[in-house]
N, C-alpha and C. Protein backbone atom coordinates (compact mmCIF):
# COMPACT_ATOMS: atom_id res chain seq x y z
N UNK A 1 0.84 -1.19 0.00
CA UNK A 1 0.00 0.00 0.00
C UNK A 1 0.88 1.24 0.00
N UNK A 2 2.12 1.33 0.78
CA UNK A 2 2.75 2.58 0.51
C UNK A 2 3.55 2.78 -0.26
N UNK A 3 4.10 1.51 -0.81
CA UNK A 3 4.84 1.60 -1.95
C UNK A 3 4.08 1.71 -2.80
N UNK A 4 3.08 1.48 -3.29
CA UNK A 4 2.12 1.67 -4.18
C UNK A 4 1.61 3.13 -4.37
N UNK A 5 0.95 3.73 -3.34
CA UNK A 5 0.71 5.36 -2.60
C UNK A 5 1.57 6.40 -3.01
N UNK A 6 2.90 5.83 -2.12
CA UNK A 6 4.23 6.72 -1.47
C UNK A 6 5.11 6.59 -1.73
N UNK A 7 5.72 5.70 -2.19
CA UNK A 7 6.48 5.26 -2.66
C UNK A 7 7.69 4.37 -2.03
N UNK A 8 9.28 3.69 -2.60
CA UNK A 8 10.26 3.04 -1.66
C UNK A 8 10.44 3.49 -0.74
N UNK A 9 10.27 4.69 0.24
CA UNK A 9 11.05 5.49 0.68
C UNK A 9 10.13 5.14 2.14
N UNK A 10 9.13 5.43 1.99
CA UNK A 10 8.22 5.43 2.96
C UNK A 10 7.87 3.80 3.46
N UNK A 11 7.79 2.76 2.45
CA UNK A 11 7.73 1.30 2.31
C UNK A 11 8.79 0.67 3.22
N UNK A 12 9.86 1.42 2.92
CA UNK A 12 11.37 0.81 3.27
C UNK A 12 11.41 1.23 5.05
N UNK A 13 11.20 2.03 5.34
CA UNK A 13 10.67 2.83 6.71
C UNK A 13 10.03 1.98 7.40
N UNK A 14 8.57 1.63 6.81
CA UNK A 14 7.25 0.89 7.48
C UNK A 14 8.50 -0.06 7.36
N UNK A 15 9.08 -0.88 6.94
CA UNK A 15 9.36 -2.22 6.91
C UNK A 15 10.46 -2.33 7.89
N UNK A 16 11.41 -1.28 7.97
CA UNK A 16 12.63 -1.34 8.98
C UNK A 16 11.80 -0.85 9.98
N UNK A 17 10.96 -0.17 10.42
CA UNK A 17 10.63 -0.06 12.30
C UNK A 17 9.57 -0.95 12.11
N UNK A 18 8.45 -1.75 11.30
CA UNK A 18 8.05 -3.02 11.74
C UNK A 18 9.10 -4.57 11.92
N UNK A 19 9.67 -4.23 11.81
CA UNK A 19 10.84 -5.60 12.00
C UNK A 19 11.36 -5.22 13.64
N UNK A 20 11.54 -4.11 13.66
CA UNK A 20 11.83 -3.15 14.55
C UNK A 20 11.21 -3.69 15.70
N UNK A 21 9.73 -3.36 15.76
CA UNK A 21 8.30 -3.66 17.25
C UNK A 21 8.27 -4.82 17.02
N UNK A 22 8.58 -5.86 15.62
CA UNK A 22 8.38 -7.45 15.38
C UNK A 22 9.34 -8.17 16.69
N UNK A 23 10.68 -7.63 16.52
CA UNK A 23 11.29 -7.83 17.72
C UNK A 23 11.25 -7.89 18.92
N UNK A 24 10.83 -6.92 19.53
CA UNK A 24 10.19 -6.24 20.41
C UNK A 24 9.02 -7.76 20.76
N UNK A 25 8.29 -7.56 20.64
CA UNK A 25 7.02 -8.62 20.24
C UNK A 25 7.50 -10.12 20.91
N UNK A 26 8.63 -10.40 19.52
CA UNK A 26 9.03 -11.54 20.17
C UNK A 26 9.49 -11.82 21.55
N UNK A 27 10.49 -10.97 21.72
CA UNK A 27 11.01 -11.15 23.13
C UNK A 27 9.87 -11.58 24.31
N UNK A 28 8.63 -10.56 24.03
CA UNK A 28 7.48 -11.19 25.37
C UNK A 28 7.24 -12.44 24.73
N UNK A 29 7.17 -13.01 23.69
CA UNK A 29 6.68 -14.10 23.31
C UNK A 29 8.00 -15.22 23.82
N UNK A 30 8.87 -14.93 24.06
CA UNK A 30 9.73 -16.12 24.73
C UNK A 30 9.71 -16.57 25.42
N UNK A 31 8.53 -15.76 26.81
CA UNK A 31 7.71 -16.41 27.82
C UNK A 31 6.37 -17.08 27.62
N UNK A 32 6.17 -16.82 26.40
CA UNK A 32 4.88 -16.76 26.22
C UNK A 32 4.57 -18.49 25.48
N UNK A 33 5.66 -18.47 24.79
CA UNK A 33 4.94 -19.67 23.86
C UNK A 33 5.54 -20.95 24.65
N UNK A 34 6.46 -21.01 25.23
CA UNK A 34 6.78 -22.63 26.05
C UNK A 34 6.07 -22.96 26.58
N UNK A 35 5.33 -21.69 27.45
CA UNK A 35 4.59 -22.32 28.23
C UNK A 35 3.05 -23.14 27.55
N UNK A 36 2.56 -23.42 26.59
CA UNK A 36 1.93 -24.17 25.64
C UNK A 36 1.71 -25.74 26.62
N UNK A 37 2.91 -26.54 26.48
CA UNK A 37 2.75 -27.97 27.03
C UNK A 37 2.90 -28.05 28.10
N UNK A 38 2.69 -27.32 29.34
CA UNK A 38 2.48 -26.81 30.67
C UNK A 38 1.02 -26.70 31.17
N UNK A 39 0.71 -25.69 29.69
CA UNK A 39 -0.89 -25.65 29.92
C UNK A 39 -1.87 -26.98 29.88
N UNK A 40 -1.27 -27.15 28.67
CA UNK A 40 -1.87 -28.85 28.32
C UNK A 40 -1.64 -29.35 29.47
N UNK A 41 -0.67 -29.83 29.96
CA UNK A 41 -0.50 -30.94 31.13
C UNK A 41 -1.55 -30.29 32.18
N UNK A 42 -1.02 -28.91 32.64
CA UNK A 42 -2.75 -28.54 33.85
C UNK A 42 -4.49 -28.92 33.35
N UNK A 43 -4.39 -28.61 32.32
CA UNK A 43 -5.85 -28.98 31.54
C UNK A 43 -5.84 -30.54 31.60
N UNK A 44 -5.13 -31.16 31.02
CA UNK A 44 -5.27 -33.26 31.16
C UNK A 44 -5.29 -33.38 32.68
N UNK A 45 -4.98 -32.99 33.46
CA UNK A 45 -4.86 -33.13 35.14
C UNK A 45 -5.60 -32.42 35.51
N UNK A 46 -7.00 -31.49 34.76
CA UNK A 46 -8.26 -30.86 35.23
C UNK A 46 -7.36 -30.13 36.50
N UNK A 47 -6.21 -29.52 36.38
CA UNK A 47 -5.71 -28.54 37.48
C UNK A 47 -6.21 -27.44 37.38
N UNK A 48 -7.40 -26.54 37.45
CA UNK A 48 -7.36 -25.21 36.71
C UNK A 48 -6.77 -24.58 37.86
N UNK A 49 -6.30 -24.64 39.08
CA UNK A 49 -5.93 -23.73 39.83
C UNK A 49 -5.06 -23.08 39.56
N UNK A 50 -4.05 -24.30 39.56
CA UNK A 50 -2.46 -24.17 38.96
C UNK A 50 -2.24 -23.24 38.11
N UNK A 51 -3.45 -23.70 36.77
CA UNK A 51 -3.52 -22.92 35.27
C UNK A 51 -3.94 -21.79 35.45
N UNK A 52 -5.03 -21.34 36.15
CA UNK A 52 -5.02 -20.28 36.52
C UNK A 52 -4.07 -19.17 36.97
N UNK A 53 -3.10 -19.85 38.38
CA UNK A 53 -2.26 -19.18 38.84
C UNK A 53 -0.85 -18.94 37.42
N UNK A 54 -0.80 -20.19 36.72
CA UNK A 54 0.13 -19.83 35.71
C UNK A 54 0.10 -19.03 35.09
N UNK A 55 -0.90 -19.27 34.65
CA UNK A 55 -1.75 -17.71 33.19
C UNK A 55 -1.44 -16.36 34.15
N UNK A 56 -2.06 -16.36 35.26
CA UNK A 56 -1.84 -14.47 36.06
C UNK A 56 -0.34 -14.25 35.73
N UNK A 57 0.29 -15.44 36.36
CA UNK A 57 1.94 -15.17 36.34
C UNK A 57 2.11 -14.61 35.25
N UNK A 58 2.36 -15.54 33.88
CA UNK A 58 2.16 -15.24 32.81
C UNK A 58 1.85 -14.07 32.59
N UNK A 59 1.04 -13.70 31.90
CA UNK A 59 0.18 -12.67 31.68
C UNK A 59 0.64 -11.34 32.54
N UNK A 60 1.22 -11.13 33.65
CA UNK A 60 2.17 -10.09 34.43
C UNK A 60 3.14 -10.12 33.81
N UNK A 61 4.19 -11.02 33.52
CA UNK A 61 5.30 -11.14 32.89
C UNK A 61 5.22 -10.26 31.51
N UNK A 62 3.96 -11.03 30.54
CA UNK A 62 4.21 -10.51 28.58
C UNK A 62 3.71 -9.13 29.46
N UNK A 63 2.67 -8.37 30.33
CA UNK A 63 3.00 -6.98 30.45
C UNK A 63 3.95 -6.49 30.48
N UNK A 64 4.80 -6.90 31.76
CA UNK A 64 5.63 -5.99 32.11
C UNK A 64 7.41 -5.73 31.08
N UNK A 65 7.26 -7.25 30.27
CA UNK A 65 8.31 -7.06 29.72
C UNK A 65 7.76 -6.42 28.11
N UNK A 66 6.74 -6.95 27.49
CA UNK A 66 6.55 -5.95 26.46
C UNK A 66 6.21 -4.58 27.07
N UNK A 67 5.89 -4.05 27.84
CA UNK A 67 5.86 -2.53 28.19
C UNK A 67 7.11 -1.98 28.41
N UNK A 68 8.23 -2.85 28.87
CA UNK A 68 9.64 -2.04 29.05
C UNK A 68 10.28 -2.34 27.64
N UNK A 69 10.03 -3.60 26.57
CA UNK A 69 10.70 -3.82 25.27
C UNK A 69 9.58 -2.24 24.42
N UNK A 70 8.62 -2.31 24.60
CA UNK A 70 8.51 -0.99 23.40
C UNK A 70 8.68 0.59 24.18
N UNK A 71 9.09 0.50 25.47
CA UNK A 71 9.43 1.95 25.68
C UNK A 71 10.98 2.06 25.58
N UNK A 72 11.29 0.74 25.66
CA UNK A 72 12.56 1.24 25.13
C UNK A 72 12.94 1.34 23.67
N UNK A 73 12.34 0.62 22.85
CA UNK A 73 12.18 0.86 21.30
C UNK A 73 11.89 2.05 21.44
N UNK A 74 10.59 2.87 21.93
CA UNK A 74 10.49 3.96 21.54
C UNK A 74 11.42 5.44 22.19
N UNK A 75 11.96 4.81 22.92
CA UNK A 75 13.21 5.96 23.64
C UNK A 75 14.15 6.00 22.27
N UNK A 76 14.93 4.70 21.81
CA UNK A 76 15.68 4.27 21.24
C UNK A 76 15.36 5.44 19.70
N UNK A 77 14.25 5.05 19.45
CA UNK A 77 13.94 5.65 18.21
C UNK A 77 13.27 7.48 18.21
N UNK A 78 12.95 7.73 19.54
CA UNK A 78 13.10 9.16 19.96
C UNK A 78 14.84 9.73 19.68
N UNK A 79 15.23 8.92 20.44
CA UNK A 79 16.84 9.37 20.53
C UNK A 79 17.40 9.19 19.30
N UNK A 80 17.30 8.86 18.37
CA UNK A 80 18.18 8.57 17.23
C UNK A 80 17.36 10.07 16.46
N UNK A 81 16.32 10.29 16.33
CA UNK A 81 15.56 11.47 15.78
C UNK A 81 15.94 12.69 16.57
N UNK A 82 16.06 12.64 17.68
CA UNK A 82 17.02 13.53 18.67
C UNK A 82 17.94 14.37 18.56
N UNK A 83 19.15 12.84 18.15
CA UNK A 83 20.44 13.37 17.49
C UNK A 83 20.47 13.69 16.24
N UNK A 84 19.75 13.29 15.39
CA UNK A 84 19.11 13.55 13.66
C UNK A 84 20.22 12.19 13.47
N UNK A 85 20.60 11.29 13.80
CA UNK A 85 21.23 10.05 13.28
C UNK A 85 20.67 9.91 11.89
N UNK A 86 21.39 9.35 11.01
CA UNK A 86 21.19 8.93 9.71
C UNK A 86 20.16 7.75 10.08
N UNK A 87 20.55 6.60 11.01
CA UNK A 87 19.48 5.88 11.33
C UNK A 87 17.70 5.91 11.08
N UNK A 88 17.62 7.30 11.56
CA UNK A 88 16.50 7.58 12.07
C UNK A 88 15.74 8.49 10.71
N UNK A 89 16.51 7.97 9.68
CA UNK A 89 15.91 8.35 8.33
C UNK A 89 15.34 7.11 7.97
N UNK A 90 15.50 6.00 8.28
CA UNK A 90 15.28 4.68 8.12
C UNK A 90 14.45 4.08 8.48
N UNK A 91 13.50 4.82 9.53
CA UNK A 91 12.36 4.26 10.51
C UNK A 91 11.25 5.43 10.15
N UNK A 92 10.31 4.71 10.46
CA UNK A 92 9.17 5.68 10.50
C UNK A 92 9.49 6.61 11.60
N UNK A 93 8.60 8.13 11.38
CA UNK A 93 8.97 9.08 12.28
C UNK A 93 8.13 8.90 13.50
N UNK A 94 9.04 9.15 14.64
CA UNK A 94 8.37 8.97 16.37
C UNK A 94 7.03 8.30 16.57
N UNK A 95 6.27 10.03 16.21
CA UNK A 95 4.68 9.60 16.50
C UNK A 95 4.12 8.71 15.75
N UNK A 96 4.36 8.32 14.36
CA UNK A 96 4.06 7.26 13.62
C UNK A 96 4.49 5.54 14.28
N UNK A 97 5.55 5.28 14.52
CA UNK A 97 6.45 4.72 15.61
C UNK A 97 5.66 4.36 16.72
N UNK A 98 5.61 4.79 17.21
CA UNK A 98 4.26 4.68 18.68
C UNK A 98 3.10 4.12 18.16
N UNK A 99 2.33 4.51 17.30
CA UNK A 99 1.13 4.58 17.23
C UNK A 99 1.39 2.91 17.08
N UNK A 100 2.32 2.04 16.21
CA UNK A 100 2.61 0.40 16.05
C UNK A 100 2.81 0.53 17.40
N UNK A 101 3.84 0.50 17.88
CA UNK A 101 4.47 0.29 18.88
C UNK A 101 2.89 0.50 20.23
N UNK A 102 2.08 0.66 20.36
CA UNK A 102 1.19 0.56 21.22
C UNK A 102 0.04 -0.56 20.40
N UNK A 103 -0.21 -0.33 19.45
CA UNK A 103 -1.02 -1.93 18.87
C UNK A 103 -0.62 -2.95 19.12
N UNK A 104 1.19 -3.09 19.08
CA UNK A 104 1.65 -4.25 18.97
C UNK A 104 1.52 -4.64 20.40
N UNK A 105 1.82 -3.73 21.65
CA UNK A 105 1.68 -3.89 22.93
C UNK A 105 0.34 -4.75 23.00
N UNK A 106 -0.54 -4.08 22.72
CA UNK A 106 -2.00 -4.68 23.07
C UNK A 106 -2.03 -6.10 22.90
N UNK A 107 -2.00 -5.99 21.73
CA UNK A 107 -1.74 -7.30 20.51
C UNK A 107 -1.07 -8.34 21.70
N UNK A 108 0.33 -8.00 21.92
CA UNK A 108 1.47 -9.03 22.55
C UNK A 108 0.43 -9.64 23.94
N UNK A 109 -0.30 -8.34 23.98
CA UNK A 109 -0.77 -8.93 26.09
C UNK A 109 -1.99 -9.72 25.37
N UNK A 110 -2.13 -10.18 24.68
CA UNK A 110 -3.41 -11.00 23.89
C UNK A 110 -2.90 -12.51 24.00
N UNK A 111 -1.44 -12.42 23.71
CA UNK A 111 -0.73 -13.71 23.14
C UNK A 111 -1.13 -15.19 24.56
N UNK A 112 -0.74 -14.45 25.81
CA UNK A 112 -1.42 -15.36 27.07
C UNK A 112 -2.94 -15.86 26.58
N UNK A 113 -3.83 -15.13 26.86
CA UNK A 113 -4.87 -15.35 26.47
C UNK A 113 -5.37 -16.55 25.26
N UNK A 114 -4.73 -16.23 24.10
CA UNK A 114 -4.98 -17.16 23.01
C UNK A 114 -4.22 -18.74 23.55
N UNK A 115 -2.92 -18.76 24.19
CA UNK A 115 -2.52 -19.67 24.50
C UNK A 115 -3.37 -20.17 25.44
N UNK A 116 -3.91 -19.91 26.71
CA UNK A 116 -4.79 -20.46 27.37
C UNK A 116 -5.80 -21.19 26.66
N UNK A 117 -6.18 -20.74 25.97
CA UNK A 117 -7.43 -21.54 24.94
C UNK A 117 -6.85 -22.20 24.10
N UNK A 118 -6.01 -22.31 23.43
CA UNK A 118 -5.02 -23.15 22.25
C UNK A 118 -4.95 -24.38 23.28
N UNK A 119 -4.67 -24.27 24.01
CA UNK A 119 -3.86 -25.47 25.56
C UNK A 119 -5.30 -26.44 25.71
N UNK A 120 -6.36 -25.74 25.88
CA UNK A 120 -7.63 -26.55 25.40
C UNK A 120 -8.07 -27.67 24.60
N UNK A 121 -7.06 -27.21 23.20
CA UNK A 121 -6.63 -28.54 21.74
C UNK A 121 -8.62 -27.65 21.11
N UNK A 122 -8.41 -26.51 21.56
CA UNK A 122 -9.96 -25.59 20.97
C UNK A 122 -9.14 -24.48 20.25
N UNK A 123 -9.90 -23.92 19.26
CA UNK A 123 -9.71 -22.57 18.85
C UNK A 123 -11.00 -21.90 19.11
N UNK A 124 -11.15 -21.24 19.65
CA UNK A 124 -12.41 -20.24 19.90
C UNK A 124 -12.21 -19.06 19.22
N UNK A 125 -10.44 -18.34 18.81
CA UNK A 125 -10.45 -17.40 18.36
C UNK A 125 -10.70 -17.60 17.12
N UNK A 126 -10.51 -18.43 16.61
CA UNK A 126 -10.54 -18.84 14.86
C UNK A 126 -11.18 -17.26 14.46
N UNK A 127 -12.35 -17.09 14.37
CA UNK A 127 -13.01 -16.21 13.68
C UNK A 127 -13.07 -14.85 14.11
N UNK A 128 -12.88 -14.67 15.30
CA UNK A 128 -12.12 -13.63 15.49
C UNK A 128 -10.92 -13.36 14.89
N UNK A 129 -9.71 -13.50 14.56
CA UNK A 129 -8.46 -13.76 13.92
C UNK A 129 -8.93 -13.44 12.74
N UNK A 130 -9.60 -13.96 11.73
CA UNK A 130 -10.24 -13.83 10.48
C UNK A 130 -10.92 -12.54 10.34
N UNK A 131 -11.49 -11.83 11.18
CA UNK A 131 -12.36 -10.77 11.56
C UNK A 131 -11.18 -9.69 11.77
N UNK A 132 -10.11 -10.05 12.49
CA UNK A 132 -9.08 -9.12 12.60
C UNK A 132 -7.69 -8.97 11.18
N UNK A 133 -8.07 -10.15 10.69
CA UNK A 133 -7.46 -10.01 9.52
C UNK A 133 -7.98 -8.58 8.46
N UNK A 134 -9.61 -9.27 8.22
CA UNK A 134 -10.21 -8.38 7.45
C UNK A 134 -10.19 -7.11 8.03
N UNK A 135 -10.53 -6.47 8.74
CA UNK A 135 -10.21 -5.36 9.81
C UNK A 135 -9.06 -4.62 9.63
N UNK A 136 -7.75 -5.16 10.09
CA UNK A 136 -6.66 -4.80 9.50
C UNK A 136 -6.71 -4.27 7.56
N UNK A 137 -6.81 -5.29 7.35
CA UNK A 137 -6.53 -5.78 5.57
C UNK A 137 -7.50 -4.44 4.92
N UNK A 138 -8.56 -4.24 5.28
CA UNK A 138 -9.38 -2.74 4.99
C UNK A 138 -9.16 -1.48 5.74
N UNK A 139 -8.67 -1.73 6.99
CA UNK A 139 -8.43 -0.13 7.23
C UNK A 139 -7.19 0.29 6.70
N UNK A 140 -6.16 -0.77 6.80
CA UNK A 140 -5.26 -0.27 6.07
C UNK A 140 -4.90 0.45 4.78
N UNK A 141 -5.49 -0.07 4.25
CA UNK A 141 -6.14 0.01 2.69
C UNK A 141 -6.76 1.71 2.94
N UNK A 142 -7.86 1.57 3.42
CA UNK A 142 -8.41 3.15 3.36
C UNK A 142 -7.76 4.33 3.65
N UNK A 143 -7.08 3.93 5.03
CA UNK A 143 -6.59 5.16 5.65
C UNK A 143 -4.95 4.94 5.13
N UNK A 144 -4.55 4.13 4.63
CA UNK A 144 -3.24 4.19 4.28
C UNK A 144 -2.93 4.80 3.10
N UNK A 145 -3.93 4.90 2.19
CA UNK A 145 -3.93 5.10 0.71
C UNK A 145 -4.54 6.73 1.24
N UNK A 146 -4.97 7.29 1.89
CA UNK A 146 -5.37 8.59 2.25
C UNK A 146 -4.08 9.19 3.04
N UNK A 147 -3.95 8.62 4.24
CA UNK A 147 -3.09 9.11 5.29
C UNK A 147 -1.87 8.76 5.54
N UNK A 148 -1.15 7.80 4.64
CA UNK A 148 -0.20 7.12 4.84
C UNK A 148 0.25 6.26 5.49
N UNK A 149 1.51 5.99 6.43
CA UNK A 149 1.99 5.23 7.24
C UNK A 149 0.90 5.68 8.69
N UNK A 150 0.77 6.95 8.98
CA UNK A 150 0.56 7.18 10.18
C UNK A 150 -1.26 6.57 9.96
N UNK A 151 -2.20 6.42 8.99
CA UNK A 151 -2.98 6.18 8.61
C UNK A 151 -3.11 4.90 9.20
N UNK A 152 -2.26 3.91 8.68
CA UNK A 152 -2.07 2.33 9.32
C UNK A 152 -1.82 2.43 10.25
N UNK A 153 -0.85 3.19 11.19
CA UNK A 153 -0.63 3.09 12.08
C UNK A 153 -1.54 2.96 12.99
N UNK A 154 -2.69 4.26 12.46
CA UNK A 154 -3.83 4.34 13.86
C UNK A 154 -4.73 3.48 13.55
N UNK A 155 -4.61 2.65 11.80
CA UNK A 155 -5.63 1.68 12.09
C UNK A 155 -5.12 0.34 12.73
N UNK A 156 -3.97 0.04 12.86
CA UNK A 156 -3.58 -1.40 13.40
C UNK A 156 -4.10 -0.60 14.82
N UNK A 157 -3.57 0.32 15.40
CA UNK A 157 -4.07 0.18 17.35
C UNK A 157 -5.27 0.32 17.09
N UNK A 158 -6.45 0.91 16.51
CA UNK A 158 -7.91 0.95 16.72
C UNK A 158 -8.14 -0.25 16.57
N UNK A 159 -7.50 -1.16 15.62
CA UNK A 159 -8.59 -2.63 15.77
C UNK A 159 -7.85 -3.40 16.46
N UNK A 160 -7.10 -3.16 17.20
CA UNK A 160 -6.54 -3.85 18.46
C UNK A 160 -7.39 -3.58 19.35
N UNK A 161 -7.34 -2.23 19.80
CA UNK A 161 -8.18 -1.84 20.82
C UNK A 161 -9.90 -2.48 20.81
N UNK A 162 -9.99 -2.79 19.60
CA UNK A 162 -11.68 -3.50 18.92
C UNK A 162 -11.41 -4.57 19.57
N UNK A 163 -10.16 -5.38 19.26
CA UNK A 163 -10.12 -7.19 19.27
C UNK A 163 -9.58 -7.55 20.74
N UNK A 164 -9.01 -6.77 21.35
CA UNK A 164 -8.40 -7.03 22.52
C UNK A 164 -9.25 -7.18 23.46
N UNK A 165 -10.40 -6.54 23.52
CA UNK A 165 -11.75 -6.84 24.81
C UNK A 165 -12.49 -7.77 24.35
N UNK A 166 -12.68 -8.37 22.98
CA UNK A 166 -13.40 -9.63 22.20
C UNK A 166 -12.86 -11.15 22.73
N UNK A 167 -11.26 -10.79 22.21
CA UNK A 167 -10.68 -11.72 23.34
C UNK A 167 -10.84 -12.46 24.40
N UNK A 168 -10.28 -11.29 25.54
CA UNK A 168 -10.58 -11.33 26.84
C UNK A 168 -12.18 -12.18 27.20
N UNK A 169 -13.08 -11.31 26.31
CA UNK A 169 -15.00 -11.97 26.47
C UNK A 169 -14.83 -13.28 26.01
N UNK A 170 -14.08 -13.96 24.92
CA UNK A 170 -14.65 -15.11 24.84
C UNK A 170 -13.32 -15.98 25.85
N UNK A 171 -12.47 -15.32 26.12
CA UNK A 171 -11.75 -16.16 27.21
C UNK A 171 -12.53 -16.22 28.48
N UNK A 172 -13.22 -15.40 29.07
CA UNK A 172 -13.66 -15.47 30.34
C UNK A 172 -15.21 -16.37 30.12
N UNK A 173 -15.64 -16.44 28.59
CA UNK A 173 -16.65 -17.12 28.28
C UNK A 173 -16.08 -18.51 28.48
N UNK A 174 -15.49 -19.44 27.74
CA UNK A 174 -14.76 -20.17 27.16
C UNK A 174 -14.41 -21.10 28.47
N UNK A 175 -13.82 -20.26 29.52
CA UNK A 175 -12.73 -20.24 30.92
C UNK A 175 -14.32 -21.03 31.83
N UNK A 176 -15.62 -20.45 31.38
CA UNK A 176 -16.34 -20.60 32.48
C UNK A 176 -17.24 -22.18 31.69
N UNK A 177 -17.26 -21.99 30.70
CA UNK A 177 -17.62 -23.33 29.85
C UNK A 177 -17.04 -24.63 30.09
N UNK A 178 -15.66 -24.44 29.56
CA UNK A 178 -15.01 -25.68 29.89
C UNK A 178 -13.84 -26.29 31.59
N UNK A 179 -14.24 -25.33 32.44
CA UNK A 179 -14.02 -25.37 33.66
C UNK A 179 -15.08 -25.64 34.46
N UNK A 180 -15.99 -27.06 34.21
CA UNK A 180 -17.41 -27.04 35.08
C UNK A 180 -16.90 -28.23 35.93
């Protein structure tokens, strides 16, 4: 879309500071995804206490470390715009920067959640996911081809902010279903 729009310049940007928060991302996800055959084993041993207490743990952890991995991305990428670093011709600018960099946050504190239900051997999100695809896949499109990078930007956090309480509802749905 922005290479298409805006051209290499702007494309090449979106693509070096999304690799950028992709990083970022992962790192909470290094707590996030082992714990998978942990969950399973509490679920086959009908432990939900345990699973319970795991998931809070959890779920404190992808906060607190994706909230210190994208403020420091975004210090990182303040400061390079700061000094006017050549770098910082290479990334999308600050406030554009943030605006990912807080979707992806949302997004990351989601990742517990979906695993709790994955650990099930259920997908409940299936269609949600599909719903957030399309979501994404059209706002981008609209407001990117109008507004540019910063356009996507505010549409990836708005439909985070949409999908992130959808989540949560069919986890606490889901949580009360198959915990009888």
């Amino acid at each position: 879309i922005l290479f298409n729009y805006y051209g290499p310049v702007l494309a090449g940007q979106m693509g070096m500071t999304w690799v950028a928060i992709k990083t970022v991302n992962s790192i909470s996800s290094a707590w996030v995804n082992p714990r998978g055959p942990l969950f399973g084993q509490m679920i086959a041993k009908k432990n939900y206490f345990a699973l319970d207490s795991s998931f809070k743990n959890l779920l404190g952890i992808t906060v607190v470390i994706s909230l210190l991995a994208s403020i420091l991305l975004a210090l990182f990428i303040f400061a390079l715009n700061y000094i006017n670093h050549p770098l910082s011709y290479r990334l999308l600018p600050f406030k554009v920067s943030c605006l990912f960099l807080l979707g992806a946050f949302i997004h990351s504190i989601s990742s517990p959640f979906s695993l709790y239900l994955r650990a099930h051997k259920k997908e409940p999100l299936y269609y949600l996911s599909i719903l957030f695809a399309i979501l994404i896949g059209i706002t981008s499109i609209l407001f990117g081809k109008e507004y540019g990078a910063e356009g996507i930007g505010y549409s990836y956090f708005l439909v985070n902010v949409i999908v992130f309480p959808l989540t949560v509802l069919i986890w606490f749905k889901k949580k009360k279903e198959w915990h009888v």
